[in-house]
PDB file of N, CA and C in Angstrom:
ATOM      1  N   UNK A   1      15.664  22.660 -13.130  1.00  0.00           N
ATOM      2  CA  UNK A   1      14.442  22.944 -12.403  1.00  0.00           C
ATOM      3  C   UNK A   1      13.898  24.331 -12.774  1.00  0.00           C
ATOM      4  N   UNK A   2      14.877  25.204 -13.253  1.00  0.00           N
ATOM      5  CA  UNK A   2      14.383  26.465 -13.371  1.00  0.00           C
ATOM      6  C   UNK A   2      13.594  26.432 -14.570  1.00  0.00           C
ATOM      7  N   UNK A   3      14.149  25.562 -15.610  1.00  0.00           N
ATOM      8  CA  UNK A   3      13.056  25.717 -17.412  1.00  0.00           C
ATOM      9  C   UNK A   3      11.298  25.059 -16.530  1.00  0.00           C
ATOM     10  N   UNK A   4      11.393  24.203 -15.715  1.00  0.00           N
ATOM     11  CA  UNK A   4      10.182  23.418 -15.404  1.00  0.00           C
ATOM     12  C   UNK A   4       9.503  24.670 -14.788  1.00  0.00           C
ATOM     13  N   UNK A   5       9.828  25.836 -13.696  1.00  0.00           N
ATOM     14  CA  UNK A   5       8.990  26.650 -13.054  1.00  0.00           C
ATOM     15  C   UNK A   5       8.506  28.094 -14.449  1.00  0.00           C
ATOM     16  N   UNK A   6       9.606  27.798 -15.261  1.00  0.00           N
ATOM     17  CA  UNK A   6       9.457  29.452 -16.199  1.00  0.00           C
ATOM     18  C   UNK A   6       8.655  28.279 -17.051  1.00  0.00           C
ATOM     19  N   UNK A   7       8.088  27.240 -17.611  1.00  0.00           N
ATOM     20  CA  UNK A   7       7.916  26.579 -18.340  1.00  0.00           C
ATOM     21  C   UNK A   7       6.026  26.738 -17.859  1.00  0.00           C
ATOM     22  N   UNK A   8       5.799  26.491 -16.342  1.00  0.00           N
ATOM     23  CA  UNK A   8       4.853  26.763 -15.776  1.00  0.00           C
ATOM     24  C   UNK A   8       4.204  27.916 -15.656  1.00  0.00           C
ATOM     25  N   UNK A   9       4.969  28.986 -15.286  1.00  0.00           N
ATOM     26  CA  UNK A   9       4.802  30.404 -14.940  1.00  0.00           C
ATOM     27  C   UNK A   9       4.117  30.723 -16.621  1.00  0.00           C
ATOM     28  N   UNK A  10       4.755  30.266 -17.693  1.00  0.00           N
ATOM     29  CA  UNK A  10       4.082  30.578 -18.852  1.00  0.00           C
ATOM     30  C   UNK A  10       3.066  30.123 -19.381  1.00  0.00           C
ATOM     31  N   UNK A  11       2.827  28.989 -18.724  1.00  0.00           N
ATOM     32  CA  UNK A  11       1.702  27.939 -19.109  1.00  0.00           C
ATOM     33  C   UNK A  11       0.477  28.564 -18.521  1.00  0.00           C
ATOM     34  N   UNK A  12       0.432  28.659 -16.968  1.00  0.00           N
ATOM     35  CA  UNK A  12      -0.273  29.285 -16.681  1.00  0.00           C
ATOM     36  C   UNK A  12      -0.734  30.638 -16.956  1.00  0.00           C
ATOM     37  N   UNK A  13      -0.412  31.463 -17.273  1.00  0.00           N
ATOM     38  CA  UNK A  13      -0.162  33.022 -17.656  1.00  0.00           C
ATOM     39  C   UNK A  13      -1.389  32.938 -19.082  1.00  0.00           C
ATOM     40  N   UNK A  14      -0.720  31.664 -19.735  1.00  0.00           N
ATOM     41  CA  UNK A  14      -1.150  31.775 -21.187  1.00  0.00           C
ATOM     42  C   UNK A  14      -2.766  31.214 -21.062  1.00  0.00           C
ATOM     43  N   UNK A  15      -3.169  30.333 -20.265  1.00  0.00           N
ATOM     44  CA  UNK A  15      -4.732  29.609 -19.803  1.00  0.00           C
ATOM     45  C   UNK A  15      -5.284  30.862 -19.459  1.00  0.00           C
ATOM     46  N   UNK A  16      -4.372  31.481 -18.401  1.00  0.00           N
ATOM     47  CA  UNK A  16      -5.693  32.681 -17.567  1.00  0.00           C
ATOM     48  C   UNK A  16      -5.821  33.646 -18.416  1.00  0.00           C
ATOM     49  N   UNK A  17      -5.023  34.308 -19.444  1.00  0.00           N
ATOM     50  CA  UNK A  17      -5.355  35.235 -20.640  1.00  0.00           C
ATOM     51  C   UNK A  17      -6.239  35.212 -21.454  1.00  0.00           C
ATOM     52  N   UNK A  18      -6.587  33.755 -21.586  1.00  0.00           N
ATOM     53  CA  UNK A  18      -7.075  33.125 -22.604  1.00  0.00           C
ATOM     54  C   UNK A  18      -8.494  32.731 -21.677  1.00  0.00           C
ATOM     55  N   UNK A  19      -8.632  32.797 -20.118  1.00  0.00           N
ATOM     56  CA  UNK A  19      -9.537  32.582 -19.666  1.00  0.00           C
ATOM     57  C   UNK A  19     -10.295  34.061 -19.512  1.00  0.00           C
ATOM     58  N   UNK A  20      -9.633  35.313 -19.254  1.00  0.00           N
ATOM     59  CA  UNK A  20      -9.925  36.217 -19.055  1.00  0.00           C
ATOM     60  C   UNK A  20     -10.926  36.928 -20.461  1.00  0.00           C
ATOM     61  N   UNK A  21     -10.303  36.632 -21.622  1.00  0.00           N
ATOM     62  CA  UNK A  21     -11.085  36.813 -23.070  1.00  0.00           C
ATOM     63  C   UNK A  21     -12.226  35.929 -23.246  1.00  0.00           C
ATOM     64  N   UNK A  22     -12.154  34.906 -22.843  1.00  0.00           N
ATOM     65  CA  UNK A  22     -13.476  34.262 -22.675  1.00  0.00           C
ATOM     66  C   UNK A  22     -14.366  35.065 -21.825  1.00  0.00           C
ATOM     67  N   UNK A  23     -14.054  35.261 -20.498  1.00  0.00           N
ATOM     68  CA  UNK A  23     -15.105  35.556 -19.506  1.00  0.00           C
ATOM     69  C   UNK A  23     -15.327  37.196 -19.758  1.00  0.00           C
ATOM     70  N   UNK A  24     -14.831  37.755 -20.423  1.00  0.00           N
ATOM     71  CA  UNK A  24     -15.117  39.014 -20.972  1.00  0.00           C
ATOM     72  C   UNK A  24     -15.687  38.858 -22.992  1.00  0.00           C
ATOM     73  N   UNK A  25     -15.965  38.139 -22.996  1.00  0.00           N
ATOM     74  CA  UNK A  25     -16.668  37.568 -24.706  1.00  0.00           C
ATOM     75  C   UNK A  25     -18.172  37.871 -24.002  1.00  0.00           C
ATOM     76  N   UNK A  26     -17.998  36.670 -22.724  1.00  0.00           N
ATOM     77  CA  UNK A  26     -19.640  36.441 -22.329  1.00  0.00           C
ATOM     78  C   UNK A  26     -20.495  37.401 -22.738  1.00  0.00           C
ATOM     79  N   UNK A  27     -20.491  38.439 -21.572  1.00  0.00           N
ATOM     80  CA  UNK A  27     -21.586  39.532 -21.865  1.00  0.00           C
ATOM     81  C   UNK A  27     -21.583  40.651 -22.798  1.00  0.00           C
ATOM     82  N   UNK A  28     -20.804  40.269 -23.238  1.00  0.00           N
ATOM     83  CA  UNK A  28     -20.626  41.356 -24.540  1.00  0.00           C
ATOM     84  C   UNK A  28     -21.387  40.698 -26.134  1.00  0.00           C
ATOM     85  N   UNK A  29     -21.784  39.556 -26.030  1.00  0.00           N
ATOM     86  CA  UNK A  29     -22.295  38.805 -27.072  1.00  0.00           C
ATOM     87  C   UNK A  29     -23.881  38.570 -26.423  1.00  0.00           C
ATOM     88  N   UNK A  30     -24.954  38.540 -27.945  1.00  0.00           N
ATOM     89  CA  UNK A  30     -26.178  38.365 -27.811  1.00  0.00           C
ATOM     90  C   UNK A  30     -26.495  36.893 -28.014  1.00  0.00           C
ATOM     91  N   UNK A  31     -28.001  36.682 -27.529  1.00  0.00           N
ATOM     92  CA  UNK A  31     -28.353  35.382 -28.332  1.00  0.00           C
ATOM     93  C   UNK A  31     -27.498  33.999 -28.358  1.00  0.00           C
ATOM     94  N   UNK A  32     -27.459  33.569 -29.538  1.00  0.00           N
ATOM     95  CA  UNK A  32     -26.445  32.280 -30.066  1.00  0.00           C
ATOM     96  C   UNK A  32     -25.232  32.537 -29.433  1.00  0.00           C
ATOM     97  N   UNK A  33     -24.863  33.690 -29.881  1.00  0.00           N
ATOM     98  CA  UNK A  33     -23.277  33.882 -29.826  1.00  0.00           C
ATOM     99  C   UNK A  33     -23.021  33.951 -28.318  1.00  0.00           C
ATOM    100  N   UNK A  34     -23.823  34.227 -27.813  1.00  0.00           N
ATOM    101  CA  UNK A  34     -23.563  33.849 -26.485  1.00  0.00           C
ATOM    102  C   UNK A  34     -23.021  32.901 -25.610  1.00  0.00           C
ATOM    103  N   UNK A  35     -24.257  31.730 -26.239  1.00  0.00           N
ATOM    104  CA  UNK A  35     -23.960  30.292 -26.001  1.00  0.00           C
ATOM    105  C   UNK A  35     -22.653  29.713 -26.501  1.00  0.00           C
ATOM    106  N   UNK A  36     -22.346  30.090 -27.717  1.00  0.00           N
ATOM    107  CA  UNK A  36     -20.644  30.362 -28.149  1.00  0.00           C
ATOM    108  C   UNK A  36     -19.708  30.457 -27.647  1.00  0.00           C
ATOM    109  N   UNK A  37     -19.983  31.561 -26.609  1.00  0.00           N
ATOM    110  CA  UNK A  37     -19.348  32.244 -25.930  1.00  0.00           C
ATOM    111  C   UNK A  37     -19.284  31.463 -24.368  1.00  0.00           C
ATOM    112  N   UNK A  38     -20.004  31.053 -23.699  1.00  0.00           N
ATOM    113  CA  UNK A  38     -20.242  30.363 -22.673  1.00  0.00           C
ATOM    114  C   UNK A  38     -19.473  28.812 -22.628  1.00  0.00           C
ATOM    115  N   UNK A  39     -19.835  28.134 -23.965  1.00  0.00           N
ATOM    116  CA  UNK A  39     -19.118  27.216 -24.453  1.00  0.00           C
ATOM    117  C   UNK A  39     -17.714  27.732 -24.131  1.00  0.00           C
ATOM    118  N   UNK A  40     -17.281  28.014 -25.175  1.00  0.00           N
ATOM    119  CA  UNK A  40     -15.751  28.927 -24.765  1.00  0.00           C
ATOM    120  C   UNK A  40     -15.408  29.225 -23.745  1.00  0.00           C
ATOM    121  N   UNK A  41     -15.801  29.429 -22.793  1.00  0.00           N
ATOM    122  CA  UNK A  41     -15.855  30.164 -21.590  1.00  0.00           C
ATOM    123  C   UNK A  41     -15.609  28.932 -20.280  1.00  0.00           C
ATOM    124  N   UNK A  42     -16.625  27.876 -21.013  1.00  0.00           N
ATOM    125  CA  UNK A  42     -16.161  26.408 -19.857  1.00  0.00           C
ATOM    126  C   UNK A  42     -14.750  25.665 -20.277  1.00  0.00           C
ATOM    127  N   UNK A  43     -14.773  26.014 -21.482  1.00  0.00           N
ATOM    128  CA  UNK A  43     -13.371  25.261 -21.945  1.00  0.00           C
ATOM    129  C   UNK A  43     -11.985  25.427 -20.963  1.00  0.00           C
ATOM    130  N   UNK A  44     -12.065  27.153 -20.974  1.00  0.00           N
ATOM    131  CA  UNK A  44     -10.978  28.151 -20.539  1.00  0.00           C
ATOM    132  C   UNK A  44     -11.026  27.961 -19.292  1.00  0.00           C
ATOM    133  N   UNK A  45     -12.021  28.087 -17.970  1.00  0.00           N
ATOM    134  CA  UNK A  45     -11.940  27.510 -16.755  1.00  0.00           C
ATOM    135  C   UNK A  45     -11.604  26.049 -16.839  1.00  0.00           C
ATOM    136  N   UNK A  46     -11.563  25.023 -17.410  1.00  0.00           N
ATOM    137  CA  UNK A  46     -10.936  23.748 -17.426  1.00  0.00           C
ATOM    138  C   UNK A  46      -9.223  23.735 -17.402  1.00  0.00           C
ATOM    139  N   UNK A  47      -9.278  24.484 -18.899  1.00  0.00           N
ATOM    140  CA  UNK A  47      -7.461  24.715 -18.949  1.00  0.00           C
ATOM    141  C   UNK A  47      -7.154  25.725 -17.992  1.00  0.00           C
ATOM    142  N   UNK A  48      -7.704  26.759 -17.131  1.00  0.00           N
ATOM    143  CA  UNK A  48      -6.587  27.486 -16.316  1.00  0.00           C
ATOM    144  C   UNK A  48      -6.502  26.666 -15.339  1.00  0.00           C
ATOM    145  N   UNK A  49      -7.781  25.853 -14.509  1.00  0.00           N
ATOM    146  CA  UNK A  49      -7.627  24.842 -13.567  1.00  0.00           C
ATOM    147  C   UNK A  49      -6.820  23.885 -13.604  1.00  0.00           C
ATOM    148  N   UNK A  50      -6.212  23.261 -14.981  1.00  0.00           N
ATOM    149  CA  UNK A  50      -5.648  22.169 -15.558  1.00  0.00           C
ATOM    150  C   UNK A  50      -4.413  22.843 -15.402  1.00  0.00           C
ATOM    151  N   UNK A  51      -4.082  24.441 -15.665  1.00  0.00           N
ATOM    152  CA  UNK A  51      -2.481  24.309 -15.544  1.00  0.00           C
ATOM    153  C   UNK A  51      -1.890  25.055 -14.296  1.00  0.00           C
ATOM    154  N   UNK A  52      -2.899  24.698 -12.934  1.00  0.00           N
ATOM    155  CA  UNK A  52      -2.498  24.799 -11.879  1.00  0.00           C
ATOM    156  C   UNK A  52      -1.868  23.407 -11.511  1.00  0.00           C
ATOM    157  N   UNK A  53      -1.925  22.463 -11.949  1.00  0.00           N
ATOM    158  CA  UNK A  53      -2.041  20.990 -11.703  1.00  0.00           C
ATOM    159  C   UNK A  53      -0.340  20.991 -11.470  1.00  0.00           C
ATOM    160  N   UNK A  54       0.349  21.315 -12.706  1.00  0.00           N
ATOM    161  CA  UNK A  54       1.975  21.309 -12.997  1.00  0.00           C
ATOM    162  C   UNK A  54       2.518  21.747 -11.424  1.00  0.00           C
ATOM    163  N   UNK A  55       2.262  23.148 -11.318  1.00  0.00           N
ATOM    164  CA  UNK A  55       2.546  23.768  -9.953  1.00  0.00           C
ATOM    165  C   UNK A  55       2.373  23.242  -8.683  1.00  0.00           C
ATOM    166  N   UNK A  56       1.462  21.984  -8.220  1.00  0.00           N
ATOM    167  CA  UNK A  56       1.359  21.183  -7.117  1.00  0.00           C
ATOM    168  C   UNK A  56       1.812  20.107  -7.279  1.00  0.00           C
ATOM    169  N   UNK A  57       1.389  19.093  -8.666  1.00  0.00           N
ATOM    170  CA  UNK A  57       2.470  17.974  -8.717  1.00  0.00           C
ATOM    171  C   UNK A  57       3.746  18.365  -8.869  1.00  0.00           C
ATOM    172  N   UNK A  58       4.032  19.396  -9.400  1.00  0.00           N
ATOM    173  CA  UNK A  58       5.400  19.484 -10.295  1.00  0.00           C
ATOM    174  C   UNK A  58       5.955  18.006 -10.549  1.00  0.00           C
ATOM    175  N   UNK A  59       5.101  17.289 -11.769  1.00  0.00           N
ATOM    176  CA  UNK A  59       5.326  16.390 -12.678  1.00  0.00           C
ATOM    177  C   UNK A  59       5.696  16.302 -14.261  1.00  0.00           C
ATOM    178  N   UNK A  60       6.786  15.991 -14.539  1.00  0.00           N
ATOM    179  CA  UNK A  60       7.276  16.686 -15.777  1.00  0.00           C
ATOM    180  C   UNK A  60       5.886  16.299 -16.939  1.00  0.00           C
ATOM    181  N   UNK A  61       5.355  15.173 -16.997  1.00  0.00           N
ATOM    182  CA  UNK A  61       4.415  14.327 -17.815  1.00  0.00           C
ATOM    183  C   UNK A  61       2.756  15.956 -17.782  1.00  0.00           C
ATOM    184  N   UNK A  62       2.647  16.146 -16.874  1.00  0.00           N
ATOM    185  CA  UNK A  62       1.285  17.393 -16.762  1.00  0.00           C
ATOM    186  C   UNK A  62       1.636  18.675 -16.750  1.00  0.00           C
ATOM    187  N   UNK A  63       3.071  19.382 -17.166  1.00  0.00           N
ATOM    188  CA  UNK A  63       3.580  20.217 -17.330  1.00  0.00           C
ATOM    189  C   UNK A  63       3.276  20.516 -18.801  1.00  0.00           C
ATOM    190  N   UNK A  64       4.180  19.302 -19.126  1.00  0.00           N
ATOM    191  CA  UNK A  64       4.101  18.952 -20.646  1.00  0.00           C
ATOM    192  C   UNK A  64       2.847  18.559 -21.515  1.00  0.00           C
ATOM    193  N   UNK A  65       1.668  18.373 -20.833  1.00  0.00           N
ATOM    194  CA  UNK A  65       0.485  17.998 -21.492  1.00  0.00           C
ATOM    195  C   UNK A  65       0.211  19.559 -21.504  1.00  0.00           C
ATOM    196  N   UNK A  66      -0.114  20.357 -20.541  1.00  0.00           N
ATOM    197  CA  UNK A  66      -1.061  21.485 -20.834  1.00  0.00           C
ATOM    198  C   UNK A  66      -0.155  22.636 -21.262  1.00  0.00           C
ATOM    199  N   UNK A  67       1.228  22.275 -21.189  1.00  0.00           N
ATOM    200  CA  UNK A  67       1.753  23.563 -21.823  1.00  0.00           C
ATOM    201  C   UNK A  67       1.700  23.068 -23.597  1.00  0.00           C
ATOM    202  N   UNK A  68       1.732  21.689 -23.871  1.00  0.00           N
ATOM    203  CA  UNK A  68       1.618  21.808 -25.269  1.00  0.00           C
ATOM    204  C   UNK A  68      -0.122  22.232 -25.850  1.00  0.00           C
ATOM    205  N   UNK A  69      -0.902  21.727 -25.175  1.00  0.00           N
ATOM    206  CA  UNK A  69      -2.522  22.318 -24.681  1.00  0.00           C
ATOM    207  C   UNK A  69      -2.109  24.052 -25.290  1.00  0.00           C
ATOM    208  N   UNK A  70      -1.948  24.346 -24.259  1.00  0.00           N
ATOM    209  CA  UNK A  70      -1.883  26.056 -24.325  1.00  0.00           C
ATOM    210  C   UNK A  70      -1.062  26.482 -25.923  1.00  0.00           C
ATOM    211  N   UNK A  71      -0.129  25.685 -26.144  1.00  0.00           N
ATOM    212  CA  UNK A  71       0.486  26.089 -27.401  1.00  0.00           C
ATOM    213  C   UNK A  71      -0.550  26.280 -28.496  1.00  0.00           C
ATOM    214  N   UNK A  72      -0.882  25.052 -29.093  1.00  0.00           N
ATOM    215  CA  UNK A  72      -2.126  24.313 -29.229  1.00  0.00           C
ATOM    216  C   UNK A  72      -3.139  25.929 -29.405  1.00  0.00           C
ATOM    217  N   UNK A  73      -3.828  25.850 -28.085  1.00  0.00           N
ATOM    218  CA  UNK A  73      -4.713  26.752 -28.417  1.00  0.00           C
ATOM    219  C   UNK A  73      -4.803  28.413 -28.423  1.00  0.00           C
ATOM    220  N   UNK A  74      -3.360  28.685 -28.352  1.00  0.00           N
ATOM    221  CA  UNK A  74      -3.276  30.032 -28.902  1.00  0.00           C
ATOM    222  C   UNK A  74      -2.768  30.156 -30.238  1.00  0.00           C
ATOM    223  N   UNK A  75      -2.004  29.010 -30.614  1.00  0.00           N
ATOM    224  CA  UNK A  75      -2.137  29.246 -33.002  1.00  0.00           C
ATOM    225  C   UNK A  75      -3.317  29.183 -32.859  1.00  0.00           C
ATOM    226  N   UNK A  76      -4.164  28.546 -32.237  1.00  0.00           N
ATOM    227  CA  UNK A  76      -5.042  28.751 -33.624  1.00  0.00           C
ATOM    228  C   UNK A  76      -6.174  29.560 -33.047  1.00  0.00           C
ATOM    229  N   UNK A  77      -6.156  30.393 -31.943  1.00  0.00           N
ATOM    230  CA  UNK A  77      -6.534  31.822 -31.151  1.00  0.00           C
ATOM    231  C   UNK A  77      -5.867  32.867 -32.392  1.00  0.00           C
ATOM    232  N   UNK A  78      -4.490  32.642 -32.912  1.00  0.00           N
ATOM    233  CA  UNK A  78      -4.010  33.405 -33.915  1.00  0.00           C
ATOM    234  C   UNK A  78      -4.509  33.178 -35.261  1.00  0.00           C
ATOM    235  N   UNK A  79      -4.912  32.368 -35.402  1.00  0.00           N
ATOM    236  CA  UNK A  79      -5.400  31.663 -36.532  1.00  0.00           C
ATOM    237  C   UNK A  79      -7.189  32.681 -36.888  1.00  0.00           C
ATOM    238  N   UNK A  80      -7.670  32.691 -35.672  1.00  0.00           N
ATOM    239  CA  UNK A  80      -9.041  32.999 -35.702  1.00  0.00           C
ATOM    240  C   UNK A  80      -8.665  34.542 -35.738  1.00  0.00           C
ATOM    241  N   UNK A  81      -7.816  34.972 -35.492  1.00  0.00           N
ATOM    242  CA  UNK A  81      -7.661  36.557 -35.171  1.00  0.00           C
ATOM    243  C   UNK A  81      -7.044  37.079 -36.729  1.00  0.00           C
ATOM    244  N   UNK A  82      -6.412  36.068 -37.521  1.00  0.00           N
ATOM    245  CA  UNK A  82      -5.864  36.267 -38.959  1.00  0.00           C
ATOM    246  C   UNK A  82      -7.008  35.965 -39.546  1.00  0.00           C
ATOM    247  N   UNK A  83      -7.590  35.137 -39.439  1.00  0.00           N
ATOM    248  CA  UNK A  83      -9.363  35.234 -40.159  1.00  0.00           C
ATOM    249  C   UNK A  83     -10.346  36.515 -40.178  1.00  0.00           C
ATOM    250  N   UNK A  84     -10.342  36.651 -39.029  1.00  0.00           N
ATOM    251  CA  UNK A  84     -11.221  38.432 -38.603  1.00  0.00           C
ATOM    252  C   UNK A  84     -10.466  39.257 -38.695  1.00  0.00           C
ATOM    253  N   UNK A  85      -9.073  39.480 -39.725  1.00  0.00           N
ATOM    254  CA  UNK A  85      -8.471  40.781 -39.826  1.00  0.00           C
ATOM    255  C   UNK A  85      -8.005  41.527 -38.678  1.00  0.00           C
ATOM    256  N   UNK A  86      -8.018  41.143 -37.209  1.00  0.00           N
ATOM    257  CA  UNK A  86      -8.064  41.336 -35.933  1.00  0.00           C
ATOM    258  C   UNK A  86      -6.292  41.350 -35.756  1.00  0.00           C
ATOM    259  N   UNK A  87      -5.407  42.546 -35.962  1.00  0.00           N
ATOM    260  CA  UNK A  87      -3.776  42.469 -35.615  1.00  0.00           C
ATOM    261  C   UNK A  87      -3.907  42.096 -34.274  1.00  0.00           C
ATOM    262  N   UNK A  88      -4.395  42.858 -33.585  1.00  0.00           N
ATOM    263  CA  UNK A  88      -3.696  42.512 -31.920  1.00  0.00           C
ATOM    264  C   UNK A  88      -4.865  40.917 -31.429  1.00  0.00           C
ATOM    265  N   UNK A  89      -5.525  40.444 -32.626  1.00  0.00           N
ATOM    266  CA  UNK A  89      -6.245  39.226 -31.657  1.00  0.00           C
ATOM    267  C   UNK A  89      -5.395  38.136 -32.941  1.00  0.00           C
ATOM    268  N   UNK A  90      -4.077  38.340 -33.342  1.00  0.00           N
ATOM    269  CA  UNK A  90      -3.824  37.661 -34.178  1.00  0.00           C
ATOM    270  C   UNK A  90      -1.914  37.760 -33.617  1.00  0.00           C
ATOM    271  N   UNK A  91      -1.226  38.810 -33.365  1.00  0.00           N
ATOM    272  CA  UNK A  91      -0.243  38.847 -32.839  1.00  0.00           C
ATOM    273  C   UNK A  91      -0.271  38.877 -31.249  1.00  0.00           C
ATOM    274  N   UNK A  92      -1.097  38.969 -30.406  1.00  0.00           N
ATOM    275  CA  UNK A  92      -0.906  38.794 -29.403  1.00  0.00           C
ATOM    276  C   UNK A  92      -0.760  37.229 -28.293  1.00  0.00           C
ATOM    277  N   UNK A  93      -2.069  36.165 -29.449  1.00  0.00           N
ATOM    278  CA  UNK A  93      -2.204  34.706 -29.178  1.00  0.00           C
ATOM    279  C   UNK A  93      -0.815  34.527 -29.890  1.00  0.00           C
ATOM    280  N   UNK A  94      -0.625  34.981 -31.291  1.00  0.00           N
ATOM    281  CA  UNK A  94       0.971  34.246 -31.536  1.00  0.00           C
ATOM    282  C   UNK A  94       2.434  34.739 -30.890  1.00  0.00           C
ATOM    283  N   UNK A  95       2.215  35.495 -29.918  1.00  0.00           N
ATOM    284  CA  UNK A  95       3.517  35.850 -29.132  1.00  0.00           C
ATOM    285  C   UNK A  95       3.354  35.159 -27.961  1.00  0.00           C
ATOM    286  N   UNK A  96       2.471  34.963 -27.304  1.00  0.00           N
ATOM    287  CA  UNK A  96       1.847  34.042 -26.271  1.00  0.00           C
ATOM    288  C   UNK A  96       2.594  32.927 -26.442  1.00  0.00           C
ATOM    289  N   UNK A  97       1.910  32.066 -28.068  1.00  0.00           N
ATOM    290  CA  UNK A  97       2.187  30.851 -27.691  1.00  0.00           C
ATOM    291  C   UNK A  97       3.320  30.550 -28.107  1.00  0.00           C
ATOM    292  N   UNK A  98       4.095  31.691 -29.133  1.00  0.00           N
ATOM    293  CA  UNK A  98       5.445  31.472 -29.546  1.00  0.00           C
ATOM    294  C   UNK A  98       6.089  31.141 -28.125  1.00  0.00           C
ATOM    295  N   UNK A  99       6.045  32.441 -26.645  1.00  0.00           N
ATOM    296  CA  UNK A  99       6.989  32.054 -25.855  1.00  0.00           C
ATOM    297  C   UNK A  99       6.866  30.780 -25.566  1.00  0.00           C
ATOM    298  N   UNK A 100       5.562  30.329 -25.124  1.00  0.00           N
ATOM    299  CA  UNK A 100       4.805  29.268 -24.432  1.00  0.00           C
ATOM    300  C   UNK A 100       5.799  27.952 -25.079  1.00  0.00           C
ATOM    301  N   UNK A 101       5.970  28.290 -26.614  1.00  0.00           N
ATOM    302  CA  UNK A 101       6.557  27.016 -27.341  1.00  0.00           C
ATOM    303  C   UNK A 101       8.125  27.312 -27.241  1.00  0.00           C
ATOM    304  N   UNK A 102       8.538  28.534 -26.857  1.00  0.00           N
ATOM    305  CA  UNK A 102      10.216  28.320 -26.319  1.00  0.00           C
ATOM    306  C   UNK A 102      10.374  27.715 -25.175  1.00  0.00           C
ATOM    307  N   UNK A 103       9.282  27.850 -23.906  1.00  0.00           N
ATOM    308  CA  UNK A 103       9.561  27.644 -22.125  1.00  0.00           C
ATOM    309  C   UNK A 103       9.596  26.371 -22.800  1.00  0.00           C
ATOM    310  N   UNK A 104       8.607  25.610 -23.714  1.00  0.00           N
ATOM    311  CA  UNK A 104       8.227  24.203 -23.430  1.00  0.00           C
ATOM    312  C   UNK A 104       9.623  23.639 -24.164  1.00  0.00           C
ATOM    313  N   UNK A 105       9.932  23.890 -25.307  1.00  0.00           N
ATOM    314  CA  UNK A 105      10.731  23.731 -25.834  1.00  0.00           C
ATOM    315  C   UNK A 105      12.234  22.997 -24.494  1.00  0.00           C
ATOM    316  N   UNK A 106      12.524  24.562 -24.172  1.00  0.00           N
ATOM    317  CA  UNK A 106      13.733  24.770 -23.177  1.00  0.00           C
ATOM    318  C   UNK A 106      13.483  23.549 -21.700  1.00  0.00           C
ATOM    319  N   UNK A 107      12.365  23.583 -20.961  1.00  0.00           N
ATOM    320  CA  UNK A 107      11.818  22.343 -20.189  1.00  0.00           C
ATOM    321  C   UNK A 107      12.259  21.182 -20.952  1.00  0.00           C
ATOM    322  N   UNK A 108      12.282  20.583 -22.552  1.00  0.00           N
ATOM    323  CA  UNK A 108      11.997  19.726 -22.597  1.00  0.00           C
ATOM    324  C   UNK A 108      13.566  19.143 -22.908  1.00  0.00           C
ATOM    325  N   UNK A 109      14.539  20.172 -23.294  1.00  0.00           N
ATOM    326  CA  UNK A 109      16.061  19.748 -23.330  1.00  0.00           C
ATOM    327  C   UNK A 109      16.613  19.995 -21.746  1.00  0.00           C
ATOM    328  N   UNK A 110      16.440  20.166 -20.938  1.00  0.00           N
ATOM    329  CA  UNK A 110      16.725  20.376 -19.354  1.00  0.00           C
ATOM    330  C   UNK A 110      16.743  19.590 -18.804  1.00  0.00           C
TER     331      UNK A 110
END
């Protein structure tokens, strides 16, 4: 039971980080990039809402969807940060989702 709550605790952690860079993109971008940005921005309120879900069902099946979700979308958060030459927007999504992919990992032999 304990890999399922640290499995969560990371899942979530990793959505709202990832929601928080969105909702701080917003107004800092003009024009298009905005809308970019807004886009982005609805995604990230979906997944932090989505990985509150684990924490009230505590269902192994929606644990496991949005923590592989979150894995998922911090490579390639690292991916975009190794494109723009960006170290800390390139090692910080891949330490994220590295843990993200040990909790899930460890949940999934438990």
């Amino acid at each position: 039971m304990t890999a399922f709550w640290i499995c969560a605790g990371v899942t979530v952690a990793s959505a709202f980080v990832s929601l928080g860079f969105s909702v701080a993109a917003v107004p800092s971008v003009l024009h298009e990039a905005r809308t970019l940005a807004m886009y982005a921005l609805s995604r990230s309120v979906a997944l932090a809402a989505v990985s509150i879900v684990p924490l009230i069902s505590q269902t192994r099946s929606s644990l496991l969807t949005i923590a592989l979700a979150m894995v998922i979308v911090q490579a390639l958060d690292a991916v975009v940060g190794g494109t723009i030459r960006d170290r800390m927007k390139t090692f910080g999504p891949a330490s994220l989702g590295a843990l993200n992919l040990v909790a899930l990992v460890w949940f999934l032999v438990s």
